[in-house]
N, C-alpha and C. Protein backbone atom coordinates (compact mmCIF):
# COMPACT_ATOMS: atom_id res chain seq x y z
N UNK A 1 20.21 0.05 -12.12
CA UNK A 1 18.84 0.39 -12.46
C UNK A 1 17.89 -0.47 -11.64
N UNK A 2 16.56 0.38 -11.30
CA UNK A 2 15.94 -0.50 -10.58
C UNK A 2 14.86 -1.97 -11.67
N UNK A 3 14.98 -2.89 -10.70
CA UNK A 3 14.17 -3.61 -11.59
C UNK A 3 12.64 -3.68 -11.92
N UNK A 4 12.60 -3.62 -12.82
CA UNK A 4 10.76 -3.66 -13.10
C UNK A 4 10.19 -5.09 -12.91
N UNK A 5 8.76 -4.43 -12.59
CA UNK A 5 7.75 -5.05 -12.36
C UNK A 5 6.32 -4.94 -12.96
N UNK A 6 6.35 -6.24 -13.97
CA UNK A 6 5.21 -6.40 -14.52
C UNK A 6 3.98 -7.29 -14.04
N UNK A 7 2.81 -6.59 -13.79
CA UNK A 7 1.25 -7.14 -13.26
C UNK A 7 0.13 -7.16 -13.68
N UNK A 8 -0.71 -7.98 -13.99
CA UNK A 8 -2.14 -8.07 -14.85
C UNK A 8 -2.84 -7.84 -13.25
N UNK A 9 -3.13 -6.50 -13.90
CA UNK A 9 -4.56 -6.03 -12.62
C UNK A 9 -5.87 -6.40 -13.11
N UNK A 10 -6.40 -7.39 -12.98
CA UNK A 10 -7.69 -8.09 -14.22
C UNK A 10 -8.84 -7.49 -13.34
N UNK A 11 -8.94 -6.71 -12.33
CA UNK A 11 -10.01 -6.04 -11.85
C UNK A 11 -10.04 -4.22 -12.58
N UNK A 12 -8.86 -4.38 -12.56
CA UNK A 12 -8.90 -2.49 -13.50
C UNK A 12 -9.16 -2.68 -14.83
N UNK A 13 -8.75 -3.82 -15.59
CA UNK A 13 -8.72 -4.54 -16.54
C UNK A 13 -7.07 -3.75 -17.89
N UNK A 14 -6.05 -3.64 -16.89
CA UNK A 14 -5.08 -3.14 -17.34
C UNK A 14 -3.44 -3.70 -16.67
N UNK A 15 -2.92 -4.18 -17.57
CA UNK A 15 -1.59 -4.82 -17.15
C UNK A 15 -0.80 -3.23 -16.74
N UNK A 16 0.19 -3.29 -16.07
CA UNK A 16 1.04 -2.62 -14.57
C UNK A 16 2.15 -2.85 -15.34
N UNK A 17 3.35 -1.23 -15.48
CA UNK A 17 4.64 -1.60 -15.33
C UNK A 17 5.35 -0.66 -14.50
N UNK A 18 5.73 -1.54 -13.47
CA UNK A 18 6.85 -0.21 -12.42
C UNK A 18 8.31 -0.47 -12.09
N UNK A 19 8.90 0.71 -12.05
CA UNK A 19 10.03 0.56 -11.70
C UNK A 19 10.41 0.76 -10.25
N UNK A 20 10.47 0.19 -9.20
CA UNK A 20 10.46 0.36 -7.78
C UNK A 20 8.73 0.43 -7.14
N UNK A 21 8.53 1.59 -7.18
CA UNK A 21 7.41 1.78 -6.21
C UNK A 21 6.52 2.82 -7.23
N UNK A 22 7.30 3.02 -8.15
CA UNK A 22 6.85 3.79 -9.18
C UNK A 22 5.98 3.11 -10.62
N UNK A 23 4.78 3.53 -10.77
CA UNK A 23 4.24 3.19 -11.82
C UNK A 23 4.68 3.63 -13.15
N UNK A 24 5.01 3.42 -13.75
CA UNK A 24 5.61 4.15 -15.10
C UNK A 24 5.12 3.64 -15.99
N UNK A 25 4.19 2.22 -16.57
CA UNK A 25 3.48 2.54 -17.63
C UNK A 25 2.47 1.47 -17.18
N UNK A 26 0.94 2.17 -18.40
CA UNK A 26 0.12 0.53 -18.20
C UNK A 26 -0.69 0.32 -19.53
N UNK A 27 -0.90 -0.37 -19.57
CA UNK A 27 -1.57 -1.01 -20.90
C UNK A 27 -3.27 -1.79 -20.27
N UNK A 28 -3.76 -0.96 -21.27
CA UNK A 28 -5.46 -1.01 -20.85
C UNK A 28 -6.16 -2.16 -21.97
N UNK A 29 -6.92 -3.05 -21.88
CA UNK A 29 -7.12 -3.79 -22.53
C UNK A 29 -8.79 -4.14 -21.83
N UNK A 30 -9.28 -5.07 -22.82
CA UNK A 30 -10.87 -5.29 -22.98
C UNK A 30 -10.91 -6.70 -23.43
N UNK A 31 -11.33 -7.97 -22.35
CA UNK A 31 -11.40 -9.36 -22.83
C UNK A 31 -12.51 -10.18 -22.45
N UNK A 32 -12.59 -10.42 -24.09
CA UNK A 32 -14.16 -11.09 -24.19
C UNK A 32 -14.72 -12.47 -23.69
N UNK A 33 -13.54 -13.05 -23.32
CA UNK A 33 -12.98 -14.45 -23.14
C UNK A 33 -12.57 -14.93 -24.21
N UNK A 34 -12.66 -14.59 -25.59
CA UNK A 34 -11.92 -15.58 -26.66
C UNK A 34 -10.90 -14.24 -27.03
N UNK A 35 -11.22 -12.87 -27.29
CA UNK A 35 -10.02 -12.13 -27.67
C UNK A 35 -9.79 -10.59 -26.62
N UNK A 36 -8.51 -10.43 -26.58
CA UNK A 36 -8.06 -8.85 -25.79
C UNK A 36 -7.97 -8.25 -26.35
N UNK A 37 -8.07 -7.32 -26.58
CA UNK A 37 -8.14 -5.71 -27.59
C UNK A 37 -7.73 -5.21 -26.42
N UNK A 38 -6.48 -4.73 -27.26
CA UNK A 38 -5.24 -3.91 -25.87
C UNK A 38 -5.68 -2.54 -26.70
N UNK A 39 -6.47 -1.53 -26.02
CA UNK A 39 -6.80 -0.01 -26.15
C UNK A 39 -6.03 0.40 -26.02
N UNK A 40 -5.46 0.81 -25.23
CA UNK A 40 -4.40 2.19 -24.40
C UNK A 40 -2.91 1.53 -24.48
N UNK A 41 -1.87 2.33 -24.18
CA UNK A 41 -0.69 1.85 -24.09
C UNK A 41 -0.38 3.45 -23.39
N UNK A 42 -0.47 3.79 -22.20
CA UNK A 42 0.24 5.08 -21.80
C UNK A 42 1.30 4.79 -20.78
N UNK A 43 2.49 5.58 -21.52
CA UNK A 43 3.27 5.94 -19.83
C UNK A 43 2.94 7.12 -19.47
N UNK A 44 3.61 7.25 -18.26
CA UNK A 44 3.56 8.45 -17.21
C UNK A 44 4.32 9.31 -17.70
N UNK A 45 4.06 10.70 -18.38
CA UNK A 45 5.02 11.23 -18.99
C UNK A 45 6.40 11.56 -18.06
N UNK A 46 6.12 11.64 -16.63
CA UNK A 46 7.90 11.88 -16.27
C UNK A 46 8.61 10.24 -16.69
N UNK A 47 8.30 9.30 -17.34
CA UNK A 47 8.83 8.19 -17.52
C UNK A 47 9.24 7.97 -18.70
N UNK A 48 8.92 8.83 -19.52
CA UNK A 48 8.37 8.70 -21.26
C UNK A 48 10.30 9.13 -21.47
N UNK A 49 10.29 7.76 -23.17
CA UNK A 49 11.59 7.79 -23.63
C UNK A 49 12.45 7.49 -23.06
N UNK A 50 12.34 5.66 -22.16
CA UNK A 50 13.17 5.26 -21.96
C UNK A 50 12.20 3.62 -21.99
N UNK A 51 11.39 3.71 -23.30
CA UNK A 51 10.95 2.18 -24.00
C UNK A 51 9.67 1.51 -23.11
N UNK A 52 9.23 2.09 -21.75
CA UNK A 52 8.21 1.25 -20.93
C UNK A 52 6.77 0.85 -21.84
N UNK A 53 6.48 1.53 -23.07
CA UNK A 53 5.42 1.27 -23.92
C UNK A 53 5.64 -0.17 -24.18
N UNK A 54 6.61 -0.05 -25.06
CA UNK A 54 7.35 -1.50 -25.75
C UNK A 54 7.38 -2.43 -24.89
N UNK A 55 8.17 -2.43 -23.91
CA UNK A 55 8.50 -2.97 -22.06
C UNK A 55 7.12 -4.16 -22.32
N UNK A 56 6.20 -3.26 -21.90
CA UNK A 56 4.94 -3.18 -21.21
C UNK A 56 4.14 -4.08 -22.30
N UNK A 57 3.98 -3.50 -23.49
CA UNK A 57 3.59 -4.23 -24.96
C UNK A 57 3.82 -5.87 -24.98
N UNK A 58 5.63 -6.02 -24.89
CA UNK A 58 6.25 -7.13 -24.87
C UNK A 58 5.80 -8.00 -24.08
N UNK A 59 6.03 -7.72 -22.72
CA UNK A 59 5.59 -8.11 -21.73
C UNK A 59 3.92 -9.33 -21.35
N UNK A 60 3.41 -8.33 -21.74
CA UNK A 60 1.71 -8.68 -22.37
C UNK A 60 1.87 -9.47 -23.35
N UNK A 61 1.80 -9.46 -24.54
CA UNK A 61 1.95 -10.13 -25.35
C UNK A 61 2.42 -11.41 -24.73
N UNK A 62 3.80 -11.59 -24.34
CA UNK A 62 3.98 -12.90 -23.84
C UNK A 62 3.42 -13.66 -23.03
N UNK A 63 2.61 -12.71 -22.45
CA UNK A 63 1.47 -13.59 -20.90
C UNK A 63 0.31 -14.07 -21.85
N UNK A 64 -0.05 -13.21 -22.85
CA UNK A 64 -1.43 -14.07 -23.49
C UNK A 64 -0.67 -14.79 -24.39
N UNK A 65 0.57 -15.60 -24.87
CA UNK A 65 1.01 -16.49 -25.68
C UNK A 65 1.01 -17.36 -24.42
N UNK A 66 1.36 -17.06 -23.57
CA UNK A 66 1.95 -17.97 -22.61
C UNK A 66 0.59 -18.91 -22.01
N UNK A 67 -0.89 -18.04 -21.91
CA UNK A 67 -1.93 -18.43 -21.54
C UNK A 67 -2.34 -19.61 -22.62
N UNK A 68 -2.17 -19.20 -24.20
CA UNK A 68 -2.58 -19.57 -24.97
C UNK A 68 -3.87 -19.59 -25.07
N UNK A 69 -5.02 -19.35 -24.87
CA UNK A 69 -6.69 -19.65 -24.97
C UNK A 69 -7.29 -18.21 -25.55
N UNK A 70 -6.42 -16.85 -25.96
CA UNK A 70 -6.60 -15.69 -26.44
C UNK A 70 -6.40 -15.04 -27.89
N UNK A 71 -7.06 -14.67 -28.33
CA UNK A 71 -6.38 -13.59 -29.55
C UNK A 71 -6.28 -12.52 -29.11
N UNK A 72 -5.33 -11.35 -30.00
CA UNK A 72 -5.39 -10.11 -29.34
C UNK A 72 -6.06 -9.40 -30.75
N UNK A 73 -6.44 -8.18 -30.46
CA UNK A 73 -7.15 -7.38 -31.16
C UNK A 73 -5.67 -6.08 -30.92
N UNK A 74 -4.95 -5.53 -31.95
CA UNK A 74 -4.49 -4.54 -31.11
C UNK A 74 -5.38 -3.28 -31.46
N UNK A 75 -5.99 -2.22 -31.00
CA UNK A 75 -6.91 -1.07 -30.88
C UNK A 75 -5.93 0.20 -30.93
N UNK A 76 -5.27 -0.25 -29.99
CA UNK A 76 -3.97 1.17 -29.34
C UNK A 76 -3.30 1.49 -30.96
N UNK A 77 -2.92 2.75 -30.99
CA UNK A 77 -2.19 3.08 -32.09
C UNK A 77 -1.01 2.56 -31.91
N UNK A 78 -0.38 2.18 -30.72
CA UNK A 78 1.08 2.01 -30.28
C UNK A 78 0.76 0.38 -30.25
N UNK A 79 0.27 -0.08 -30.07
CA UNK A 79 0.27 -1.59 -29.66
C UNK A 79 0.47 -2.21 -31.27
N UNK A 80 -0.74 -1.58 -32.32
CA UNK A 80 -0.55 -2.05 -33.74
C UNK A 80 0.80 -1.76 -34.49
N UNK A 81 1.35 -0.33 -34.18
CA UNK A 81 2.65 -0.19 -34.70
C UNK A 81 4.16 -1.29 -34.08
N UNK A 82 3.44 -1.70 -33.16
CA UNK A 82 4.64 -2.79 -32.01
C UNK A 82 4.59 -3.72 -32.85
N UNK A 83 3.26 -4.39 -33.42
CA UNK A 83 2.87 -5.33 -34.28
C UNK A 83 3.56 -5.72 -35.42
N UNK A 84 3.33 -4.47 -36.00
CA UNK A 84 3.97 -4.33 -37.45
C UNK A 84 5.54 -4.26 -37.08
N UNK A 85 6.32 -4.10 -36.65
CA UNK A 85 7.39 -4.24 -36.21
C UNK A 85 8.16 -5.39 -35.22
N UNK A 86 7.23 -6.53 -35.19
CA UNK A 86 7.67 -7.49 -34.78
C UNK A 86 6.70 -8.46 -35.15
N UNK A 87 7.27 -8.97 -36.40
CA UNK A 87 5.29 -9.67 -37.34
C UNK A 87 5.78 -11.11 -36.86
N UNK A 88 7.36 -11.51 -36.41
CA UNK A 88 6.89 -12.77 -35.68
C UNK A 88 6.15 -13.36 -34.41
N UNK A 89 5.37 -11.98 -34.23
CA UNK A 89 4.41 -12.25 -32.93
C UNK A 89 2.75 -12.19 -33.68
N UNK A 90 2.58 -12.94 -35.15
CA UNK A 90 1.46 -12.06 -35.36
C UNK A 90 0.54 -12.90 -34.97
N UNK A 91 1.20 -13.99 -35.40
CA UNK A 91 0.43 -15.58 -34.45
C UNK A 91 -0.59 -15.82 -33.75
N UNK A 92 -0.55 -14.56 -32.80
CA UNK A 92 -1.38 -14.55 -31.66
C UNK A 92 -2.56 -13.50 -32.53
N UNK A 93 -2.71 -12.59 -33.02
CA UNK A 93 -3.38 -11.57 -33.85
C UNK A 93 -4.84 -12.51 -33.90
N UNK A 94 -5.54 -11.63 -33.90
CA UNK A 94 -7.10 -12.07 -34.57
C UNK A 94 -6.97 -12.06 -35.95
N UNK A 95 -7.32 -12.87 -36.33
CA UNK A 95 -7.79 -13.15 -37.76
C UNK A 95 -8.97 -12.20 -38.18
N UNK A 96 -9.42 -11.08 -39.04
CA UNK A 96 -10.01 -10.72 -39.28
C UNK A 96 -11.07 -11.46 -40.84
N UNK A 97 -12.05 -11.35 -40.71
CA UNK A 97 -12.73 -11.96 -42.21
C UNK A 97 -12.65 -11.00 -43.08
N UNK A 98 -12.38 -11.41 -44.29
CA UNK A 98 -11.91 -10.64 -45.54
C UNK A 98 -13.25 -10.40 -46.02
C-alpha cells in the first residue's frame, strides 16, 4: 500500500491527506488563535470506505495536542462523532459554559 501523507495547508486553512500523488481526504478547520473548529471532514468519494476521515481526524488531532496552545471546537458532524468515540482525546475539547 502506498504510504500516506499528512499536511496542514494553513493558507487554505485545511489539513491534507494523500495517498501517493493522490488527495483522498481533507479536513477544513477555522483558528482563532486560542481554538480550531474543525468544519468539514470530506473524502474524495473514489476514496471513501477505506477510514481516510478517521486517518485524517486522528492525525489532526495529534498535531494540535502536539502544538499544545489550542482547543478544538469539533463543528463537522464526523469530527464530533470521532469524539464521542474516542473520549480519551477529550482533553483537548473546548470547554463549553454551562
Amino acid at each position: 500500500m502506498t504510504e500516506l501523507t499528512f499536511t496542514n495547508d494553513k493558507d487554505a486553512s485545511r489539513y491534507e491527506l494523500r495517498r501517493g500523488d493522490d488527495l483522498v481526504s481533507v479536513l477544513d478547520y477555522r483558528d482563532n488563535g486560542r481554538t480550531v473548529a474543525l468544519t468539514r471532514a470530506y473524502t474524495i468519494p473514489a476514496f471513501r470506505g477505506h477510514g481516510y476521515a478517521g486517518e485524517i481526524t486522528e492525525r489532526a488531532v495529534a498535531d494540535l495536542e502536539a502544538a499544545g496552545n489550542r482547543t478544538v471546537l469539533p463543528v463537522c458532524w464526523y469530527v464530533s462523532d470521532w469524539f464521542a468515540e474516542h473520549p480519551e482525546r477529550a482533553g483537548i475539547l473546548e470547554q463549553r459554559a454551562g
